[in-house]
Structures are given as C-alpha cells and as structure tokens.
Protein backbone atom coordinates (compact mmCIF):
# COMPACT_ATOMS: atom_id res chain seq x y z
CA UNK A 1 143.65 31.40 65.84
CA UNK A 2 141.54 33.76 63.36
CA UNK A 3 143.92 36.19 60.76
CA UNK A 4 142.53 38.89 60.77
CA UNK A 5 142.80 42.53 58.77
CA UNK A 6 141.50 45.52 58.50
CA UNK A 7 141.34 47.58 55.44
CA UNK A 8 140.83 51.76 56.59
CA UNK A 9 142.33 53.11 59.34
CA UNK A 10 139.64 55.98 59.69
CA UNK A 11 137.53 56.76 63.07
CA UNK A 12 135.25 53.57 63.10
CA UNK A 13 138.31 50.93 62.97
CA UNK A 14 139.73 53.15 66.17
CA UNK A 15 136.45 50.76 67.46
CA UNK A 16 136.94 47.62 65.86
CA UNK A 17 140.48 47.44 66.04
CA UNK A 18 140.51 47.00 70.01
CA UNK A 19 137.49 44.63 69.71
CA UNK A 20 139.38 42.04 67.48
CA UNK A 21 143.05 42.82 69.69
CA UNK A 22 140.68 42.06 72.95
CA UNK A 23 139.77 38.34 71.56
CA UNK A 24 142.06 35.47 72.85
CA UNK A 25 141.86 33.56 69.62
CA UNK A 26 142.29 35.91 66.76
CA UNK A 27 145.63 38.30 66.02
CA UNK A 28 144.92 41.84 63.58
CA UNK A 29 147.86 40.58 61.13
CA UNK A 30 147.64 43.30 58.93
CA UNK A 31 146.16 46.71 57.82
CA UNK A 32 145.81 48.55 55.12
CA UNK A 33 145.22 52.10 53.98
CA UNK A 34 146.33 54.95 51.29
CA UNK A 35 147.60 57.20 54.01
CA UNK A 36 151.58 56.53 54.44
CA UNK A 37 151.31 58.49 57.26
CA UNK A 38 149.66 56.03 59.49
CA UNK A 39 152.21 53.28 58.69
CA UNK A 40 153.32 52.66 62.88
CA UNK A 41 150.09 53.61 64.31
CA UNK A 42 149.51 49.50 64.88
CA UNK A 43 152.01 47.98 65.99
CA UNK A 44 152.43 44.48 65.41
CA UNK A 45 150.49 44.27 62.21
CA UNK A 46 151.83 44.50 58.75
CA UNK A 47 151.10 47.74 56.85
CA UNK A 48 149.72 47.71 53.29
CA UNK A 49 148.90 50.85 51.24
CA UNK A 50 147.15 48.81 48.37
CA UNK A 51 144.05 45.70 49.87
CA UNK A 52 144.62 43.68 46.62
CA UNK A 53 148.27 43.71 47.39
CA UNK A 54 147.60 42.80 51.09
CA UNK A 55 144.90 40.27 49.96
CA UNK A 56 147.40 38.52 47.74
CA UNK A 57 150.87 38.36 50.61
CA UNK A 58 148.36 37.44 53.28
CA UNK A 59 146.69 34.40 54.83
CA UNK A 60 143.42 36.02 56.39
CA UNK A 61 140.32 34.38 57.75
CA UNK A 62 138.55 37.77 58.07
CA UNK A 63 138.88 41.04 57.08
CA UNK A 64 137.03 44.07 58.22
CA UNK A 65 136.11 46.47 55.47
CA UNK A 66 136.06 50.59 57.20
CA UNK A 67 135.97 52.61 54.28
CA UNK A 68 133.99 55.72 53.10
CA UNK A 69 130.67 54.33 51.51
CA UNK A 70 132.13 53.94 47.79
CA UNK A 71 134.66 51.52 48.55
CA UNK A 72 132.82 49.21 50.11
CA UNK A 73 131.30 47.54 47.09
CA UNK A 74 134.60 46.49 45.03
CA UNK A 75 136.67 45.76 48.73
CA UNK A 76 134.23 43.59 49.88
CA UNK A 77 133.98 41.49 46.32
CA UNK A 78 137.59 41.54 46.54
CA UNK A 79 138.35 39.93 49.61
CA UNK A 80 135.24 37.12 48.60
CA UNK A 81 137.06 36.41 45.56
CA UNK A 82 139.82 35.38 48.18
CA UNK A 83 137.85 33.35 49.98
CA UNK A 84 137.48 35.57 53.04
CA UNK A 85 135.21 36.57 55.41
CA UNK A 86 133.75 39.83 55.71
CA UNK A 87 132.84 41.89 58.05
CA UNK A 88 131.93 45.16 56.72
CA UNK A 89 130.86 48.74 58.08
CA UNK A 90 127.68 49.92 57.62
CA UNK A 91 126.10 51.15 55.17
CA UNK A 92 125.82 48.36 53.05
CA UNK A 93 126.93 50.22 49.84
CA UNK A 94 125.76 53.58 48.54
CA UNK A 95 122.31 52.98 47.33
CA UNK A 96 119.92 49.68 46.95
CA UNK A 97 120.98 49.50 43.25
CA UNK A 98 124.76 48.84 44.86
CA UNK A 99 123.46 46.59 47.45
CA UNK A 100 121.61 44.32 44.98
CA UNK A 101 124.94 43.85 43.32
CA UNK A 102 125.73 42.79 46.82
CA UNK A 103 123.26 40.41 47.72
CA UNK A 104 123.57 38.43 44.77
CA UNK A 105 127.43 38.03 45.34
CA UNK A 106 126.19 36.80 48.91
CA UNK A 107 123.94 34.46 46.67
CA UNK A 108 127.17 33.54 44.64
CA UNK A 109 129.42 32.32 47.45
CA UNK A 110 127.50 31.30 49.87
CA UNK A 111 130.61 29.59 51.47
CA UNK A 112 131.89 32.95 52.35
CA UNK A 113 130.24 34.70 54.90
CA UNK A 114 129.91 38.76 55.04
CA UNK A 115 128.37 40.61 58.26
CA UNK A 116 127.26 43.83 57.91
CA UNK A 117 127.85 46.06 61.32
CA UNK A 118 124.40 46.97 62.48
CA UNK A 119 125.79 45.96 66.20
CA UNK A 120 122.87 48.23 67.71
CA UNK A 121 120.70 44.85 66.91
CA UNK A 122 123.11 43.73 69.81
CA UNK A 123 122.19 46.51 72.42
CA UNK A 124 120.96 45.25 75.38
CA UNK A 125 118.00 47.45 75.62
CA UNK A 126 116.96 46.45 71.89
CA UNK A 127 117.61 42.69 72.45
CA UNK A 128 115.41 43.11 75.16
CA UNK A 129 112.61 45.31 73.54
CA UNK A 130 112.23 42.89 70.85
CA UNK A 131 111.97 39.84 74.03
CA UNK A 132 109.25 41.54 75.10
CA UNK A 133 107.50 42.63 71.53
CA UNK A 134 107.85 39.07 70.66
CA UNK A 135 106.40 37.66 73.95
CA UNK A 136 102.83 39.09 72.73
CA UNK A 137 102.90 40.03 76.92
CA UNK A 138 101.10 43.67 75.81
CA UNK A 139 99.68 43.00 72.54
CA UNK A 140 100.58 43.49 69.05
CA UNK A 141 102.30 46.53 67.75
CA UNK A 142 100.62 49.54 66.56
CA UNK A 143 103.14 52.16 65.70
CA UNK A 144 106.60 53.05 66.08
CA UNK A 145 108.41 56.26 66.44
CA UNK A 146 112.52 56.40 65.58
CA UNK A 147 113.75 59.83 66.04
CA UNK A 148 117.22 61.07 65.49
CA UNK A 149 118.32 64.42 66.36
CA UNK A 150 122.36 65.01 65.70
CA UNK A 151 124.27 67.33 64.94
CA UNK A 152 127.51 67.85 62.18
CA UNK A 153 128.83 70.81 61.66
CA UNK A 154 130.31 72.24 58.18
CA UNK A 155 133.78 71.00 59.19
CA UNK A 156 132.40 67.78 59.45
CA UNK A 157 131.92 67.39 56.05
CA UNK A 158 134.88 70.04 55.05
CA UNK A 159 137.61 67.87 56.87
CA UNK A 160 136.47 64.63 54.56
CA UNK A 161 134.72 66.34 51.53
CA UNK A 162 133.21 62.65 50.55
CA UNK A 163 130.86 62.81 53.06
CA UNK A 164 128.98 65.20 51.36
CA UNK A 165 129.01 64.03 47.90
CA UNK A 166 126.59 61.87 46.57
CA UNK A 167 128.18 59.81 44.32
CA UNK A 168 130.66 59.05 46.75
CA UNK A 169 128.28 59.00 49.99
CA UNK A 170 125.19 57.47 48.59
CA UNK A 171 123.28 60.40 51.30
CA UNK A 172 123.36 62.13 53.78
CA UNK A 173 121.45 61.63 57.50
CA UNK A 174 119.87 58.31 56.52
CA UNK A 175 122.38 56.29 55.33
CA UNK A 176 125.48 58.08 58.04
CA UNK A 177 123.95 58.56 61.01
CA UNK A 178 120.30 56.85 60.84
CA UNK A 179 120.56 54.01 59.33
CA UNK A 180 120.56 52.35 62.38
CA UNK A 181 117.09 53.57 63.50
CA UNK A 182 115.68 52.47 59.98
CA UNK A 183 117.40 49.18 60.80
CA UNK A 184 115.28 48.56 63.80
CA UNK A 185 112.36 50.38 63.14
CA UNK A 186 111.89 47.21 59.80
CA UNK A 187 113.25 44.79 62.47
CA UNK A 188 110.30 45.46 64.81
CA UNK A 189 107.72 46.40 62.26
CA UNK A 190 108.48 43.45 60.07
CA UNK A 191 107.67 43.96 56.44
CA UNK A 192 107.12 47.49 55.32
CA UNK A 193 104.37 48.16 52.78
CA UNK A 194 104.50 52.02 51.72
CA UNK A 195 106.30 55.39 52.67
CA UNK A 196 105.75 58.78 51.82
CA UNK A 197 109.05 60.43 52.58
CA UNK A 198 110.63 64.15 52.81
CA UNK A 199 114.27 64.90 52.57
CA UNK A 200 116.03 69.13 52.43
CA UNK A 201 118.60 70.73 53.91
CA UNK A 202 118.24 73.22 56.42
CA UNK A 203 121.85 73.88 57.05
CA UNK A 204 123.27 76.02 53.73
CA UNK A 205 126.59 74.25 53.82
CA UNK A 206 126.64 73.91 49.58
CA UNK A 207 126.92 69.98 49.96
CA UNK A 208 124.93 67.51 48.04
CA UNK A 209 123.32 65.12 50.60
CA UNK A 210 120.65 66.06 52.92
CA UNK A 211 120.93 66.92 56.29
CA UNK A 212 117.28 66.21 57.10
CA UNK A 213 114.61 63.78 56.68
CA UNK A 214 111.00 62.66 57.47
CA UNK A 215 109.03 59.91 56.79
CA UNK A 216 105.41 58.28 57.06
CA UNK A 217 105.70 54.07 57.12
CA UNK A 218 103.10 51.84 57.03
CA UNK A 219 103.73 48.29 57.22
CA UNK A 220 102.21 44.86 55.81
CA UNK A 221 101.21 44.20 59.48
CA UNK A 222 98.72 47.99 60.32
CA UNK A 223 101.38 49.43 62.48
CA UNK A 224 102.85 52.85 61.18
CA UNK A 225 106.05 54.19 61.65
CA UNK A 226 107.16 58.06 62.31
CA UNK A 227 111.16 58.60 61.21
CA UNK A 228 112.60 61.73 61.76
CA UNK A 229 116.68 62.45 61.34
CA UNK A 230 118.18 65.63 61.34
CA UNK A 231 121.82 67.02 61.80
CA UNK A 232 120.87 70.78 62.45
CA UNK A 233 119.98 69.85 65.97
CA UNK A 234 122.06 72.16 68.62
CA UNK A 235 123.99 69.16 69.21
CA UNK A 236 123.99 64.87 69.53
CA UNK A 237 120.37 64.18 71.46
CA UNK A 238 120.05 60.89 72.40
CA UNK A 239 118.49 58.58 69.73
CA UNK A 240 115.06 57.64 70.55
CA UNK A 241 113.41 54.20 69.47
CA UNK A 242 109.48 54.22 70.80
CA UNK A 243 107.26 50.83 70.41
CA UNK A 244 103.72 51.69 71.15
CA UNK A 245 102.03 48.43 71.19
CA UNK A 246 98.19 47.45 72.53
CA UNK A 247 98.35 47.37 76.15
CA UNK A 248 101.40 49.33 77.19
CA UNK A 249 104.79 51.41 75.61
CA UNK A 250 108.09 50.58 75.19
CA UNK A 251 110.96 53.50 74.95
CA UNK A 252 115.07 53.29 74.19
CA UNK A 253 115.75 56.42 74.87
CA UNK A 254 119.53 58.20 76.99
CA UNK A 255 120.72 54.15 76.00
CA UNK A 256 117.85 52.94 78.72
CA UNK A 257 114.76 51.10 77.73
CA UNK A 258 111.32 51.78 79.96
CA UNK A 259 107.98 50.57 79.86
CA UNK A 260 104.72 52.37 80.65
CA UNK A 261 102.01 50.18 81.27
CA UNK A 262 97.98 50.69 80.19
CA UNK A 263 98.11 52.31 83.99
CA UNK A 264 100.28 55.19 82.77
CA UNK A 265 103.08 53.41 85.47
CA UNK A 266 106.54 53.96 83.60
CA UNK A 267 109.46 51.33 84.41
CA UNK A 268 113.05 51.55 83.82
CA UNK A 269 113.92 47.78 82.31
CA UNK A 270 117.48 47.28 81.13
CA UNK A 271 120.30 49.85 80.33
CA UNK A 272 123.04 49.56 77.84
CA UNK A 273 126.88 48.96 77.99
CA UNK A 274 127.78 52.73 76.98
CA UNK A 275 131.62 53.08 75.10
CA UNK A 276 133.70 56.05 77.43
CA UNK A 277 134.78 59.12 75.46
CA UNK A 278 133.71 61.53 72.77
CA UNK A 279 132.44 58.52 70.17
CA UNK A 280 129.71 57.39 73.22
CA UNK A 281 126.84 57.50 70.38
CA UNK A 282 128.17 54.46 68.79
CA UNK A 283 127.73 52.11 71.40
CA UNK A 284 129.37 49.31 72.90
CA UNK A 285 128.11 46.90 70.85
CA UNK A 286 130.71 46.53 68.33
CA UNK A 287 132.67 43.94 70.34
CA UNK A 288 129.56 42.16 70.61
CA UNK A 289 128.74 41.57 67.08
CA UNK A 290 132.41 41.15 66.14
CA UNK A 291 132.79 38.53 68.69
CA UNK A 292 129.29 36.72 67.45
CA UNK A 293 130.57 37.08 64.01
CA UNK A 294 133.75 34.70 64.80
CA UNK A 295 132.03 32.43 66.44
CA UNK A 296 130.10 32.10 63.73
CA UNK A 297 132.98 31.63 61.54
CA UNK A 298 134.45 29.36 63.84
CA UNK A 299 131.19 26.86 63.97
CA UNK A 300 130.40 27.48 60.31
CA UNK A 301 126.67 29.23 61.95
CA UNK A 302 124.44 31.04 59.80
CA UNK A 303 123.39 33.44 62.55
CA UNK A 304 124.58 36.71 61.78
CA UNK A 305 123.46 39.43 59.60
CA UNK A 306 123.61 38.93 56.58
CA UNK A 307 123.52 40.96 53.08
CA UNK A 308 120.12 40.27 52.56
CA UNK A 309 119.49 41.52 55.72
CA UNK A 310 121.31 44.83 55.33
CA UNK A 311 120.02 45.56 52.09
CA UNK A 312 116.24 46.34 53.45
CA UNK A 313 117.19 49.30 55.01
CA UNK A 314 118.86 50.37 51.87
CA UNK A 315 115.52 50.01 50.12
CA UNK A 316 113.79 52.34 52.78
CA UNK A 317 116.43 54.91 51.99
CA UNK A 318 115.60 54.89 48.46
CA UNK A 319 112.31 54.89 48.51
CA UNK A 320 112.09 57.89 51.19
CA UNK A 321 114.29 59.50 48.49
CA UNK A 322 112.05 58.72 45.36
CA UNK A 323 108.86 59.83 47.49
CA UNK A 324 110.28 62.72 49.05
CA UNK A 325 111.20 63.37 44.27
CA UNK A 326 107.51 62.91 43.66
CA UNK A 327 105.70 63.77 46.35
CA UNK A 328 103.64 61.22 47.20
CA UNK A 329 103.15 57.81 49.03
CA UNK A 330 104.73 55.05 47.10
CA UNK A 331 105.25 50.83 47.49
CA UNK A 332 108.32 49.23 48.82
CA UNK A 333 109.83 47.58 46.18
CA UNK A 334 111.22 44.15 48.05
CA UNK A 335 114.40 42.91 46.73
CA UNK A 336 113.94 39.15 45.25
C-alpha cells in the first residue's frame, strides 16, 4: 500500500485528490497547507500546516506537490531530501533558470523519482495522434499549429494576486494555461531549433505577466510551428493541436482528434475521456498519469516524465520571452 500526501489544498488537488482516493493500493495519509481553515475538508488524512513538519512525522512513499509556481522548487527538494517520490504540478518551476536547478537535483538522486503532471501526454486523442505521426502512414511532418484561446477575467488574478506577479508566477498564458500545448507541440516536432516570439497584454488589468502570446518555431527537423495563447478571448474555446504532415492532417480539436486525408475526406478517429463540471478543460487524464506514475514506483520503471523532460518547455517559454525583448529570431539554448 503506497503513503501518500499532498502538500496544497488549492483547485488542482480537488483533481488529484480523488485520483489517488480511487486507487485500491495507495491511502492519501496526510495533507498539508497554510490555510487553518481547511483543516476537516479530508477526512481521514492527517492535517499539517507546515510540509517540513509533515515530511518529518510521516512515512510517505509519494507526495504530490499543488502549489502556486514559487513553491514548487524548495517543496519538491524537500520531500527528495526525504527520500520521496514526487509528483509535482505543472509548471516545472518559474522559469528555465529554476528548472535547471531542478534537473540537476533529478541528476543528484536518481533513486528518487519526480513526475511532472503534463497528463495531456496521456489523452487519448494525443496518444493516438502521435501512433499515427510515428507510423510514417502519411509522411513526415511539416508544420504544426497549437492554438489556445481562454479566457480569465480580472478576478481571476484579484482573488489569488500571485498569479499575476512575476516573481511569484514565473508568466502569465504560457506557463498557466499553455504550457501544455508547448508541451506537445516539442513532443511532436522533436527538437526545436529557433523562435521568434511576441508576448503584451491586451487586457489593462495592471498585472505583471502577459495575457497574450505568439510565436514562430522552427525545428531541427524543417517543420514549423504556429503558437498562439491568449486569455482575452470571450471565453474558454477549445484548445486546438493541428499536425499537418505530407499526405494528409491531423486535428485535436472540442477533445476529438480527425484526420483529413490528401482527398480533402475528414475522419473523426478517437475522442477523449472528458472530466464533468466547470474544470472540463483540464481533462481526465490526471488519473491516468497518477496511476502510471505508481506503477512506476511500484516496479522501480523509468517510464514517466521526467524533469528533464519538463524542463524543455520551460526553455521555449524563455526564449519566446527573450525574443519577443529583442525582437528578433533567436536559438534554443538546449539544457545539457
């Protein structure tokens, strides 16, 4: 039976938490967070106001890290110096700088094992786009389009101030809401070479991070990328992911993947699990990767995502964000 914990009782753990209670063999033995307030709102699991102090009383063979962006960093090292497993929210930390520090405590203690929560690599329609991508059945890939058009009002950021402050954030639209997309845009594309990058804000709501970005990718391999993430839209649009490959077109969009073939004939192929309620747009793939993840723990696999893995879209962030300074088209710098 996996111990598990969870440290931040904000929105996202209202996701993992019935993931890791729906497992047979693990138990949520405690959580932790600042806010006295939510002391009885798990029942059955011991509540900590301080992770260090929980870290210390407890025996835990995972915990899952749901802070605000500038906590990851230290919780994370601090339950590794316990000798526990991680699994932690996206993103990985608040800028590549922070995630380097990251990867090379991955490199450190490599008996430990930390998954970062990029569970929309476990969508069915994306497990199956990249099946077919991968098959070579309609050629190589020559560009692809991740578009995502949200929207947050002022009280969004209002109601939790740190969401608009860089040094607490890290950003804005890429690294809250469309990370993701950047995630599987590099995940298709494979290596990227250059981007020339555009970040404002078109919404006057006196915060720091932007609310709106663009960017031109080329990768090592000739295919180019469009990105495009807002959160003026009128409201949440469905994210789009488009593969445009040789002979044909593959589309995520409304949670469904479709194909159009070189005869213009389009195909509806898979459609994904879909969570009920207002929080829909995160998907139902948390379970998935949380499950995955203790199995992995359980057989002592490799085969989960890893640090490293998390940190490249980090590095797209910051270099749409040094482009977008400079205007103009720069090199990926590829952590070592």
């Amino acid at each position: 039976m996996l111990k598990i914990a969870v440290i931040g009782l904000g929105d996202i753990s209202k996701i993992h938490i019935p993931a890791i209670q729906a497992r047979t063999n693990a138990k949520l033995v405690a959580v932790c967070d600042i806010d006295e307030s939510l002391r009885d709102t798990v029942p059955d699991a011991v509540f900590y106001t301080n992770y260090q102090e929980m870290l210390d009383r407890e025996t835990l063979d995972c915990v899952h890290v749901c802070l605000p962006h500038h906590l990851h960093y230290a919780a994370t090292k601090a339950c590794v110096m316990k000798g526990v497993h991680v699994f932690q929210e996206k993103p990985l930390a608040r800028n590549a700088e922070e995630g380097m520090a990251l990867v090379d405590l991955e490199k450190e203690h490599e008996e430990i094992k930390i998954c970062v929560a990029f569970q929309n690599r476990f969508n069915e329609t994306f497990e199956k786009l990249q099946e077919i991508v991968k098959s070579g059945e309609y050629g190589g890939v020559i560009g692809i389009k991740g578009l995502v058009t949200w929207y947050r009002p002022k009280a969004y950021y209002d109601v939790k101030p740190w969401r608009g402050i860089m040094k607490y954030a890290g950003g804005g639209v890429m690294i809250n809401q469309a990370i993701h997309t950047l995630d599987l845009m590099q995940l298709v594309g494979g290596e990227v070479k250059t981007i020339r990058g555009s970040i404002d804000n078109l919404f006057d709501y006196g915060y720091e991070v932007e609310d709106t970005a663009v960017a031109n990718i080329t990768f090592t391999n000739g295919a180019t990328g469009l990105f495009f993430a807002t959160n003026t839209n009128a409201g949440n649009s469905s994210v789009e992911l488009q593969v445009m490959l040789e002979k044909g077109k593959l589309t995520v969009k409304d949670s469904i993947l479709t194909k159009v073939n070189d005869s213009g004939i389009k195909e509806k192929i898979i459609e994904d699990a879909r969570l009920p309620g207002s929080k829909f747009y995160y998907g139902a793939s948390h379970a998935k990767l949380i499950n995955h993840f203790y199995t992995c723990i359980e057989n002592d696999s490799q085969d989960y995502i890893h640090i490293k893995d998390a940190q490249i879209s980090m590095e797209m962030i910051s270099t749409i964000r040094r482009s977008s300074d400079i205007k103009q088209e720069i090199k990926m710098e590829v952590y070592q």
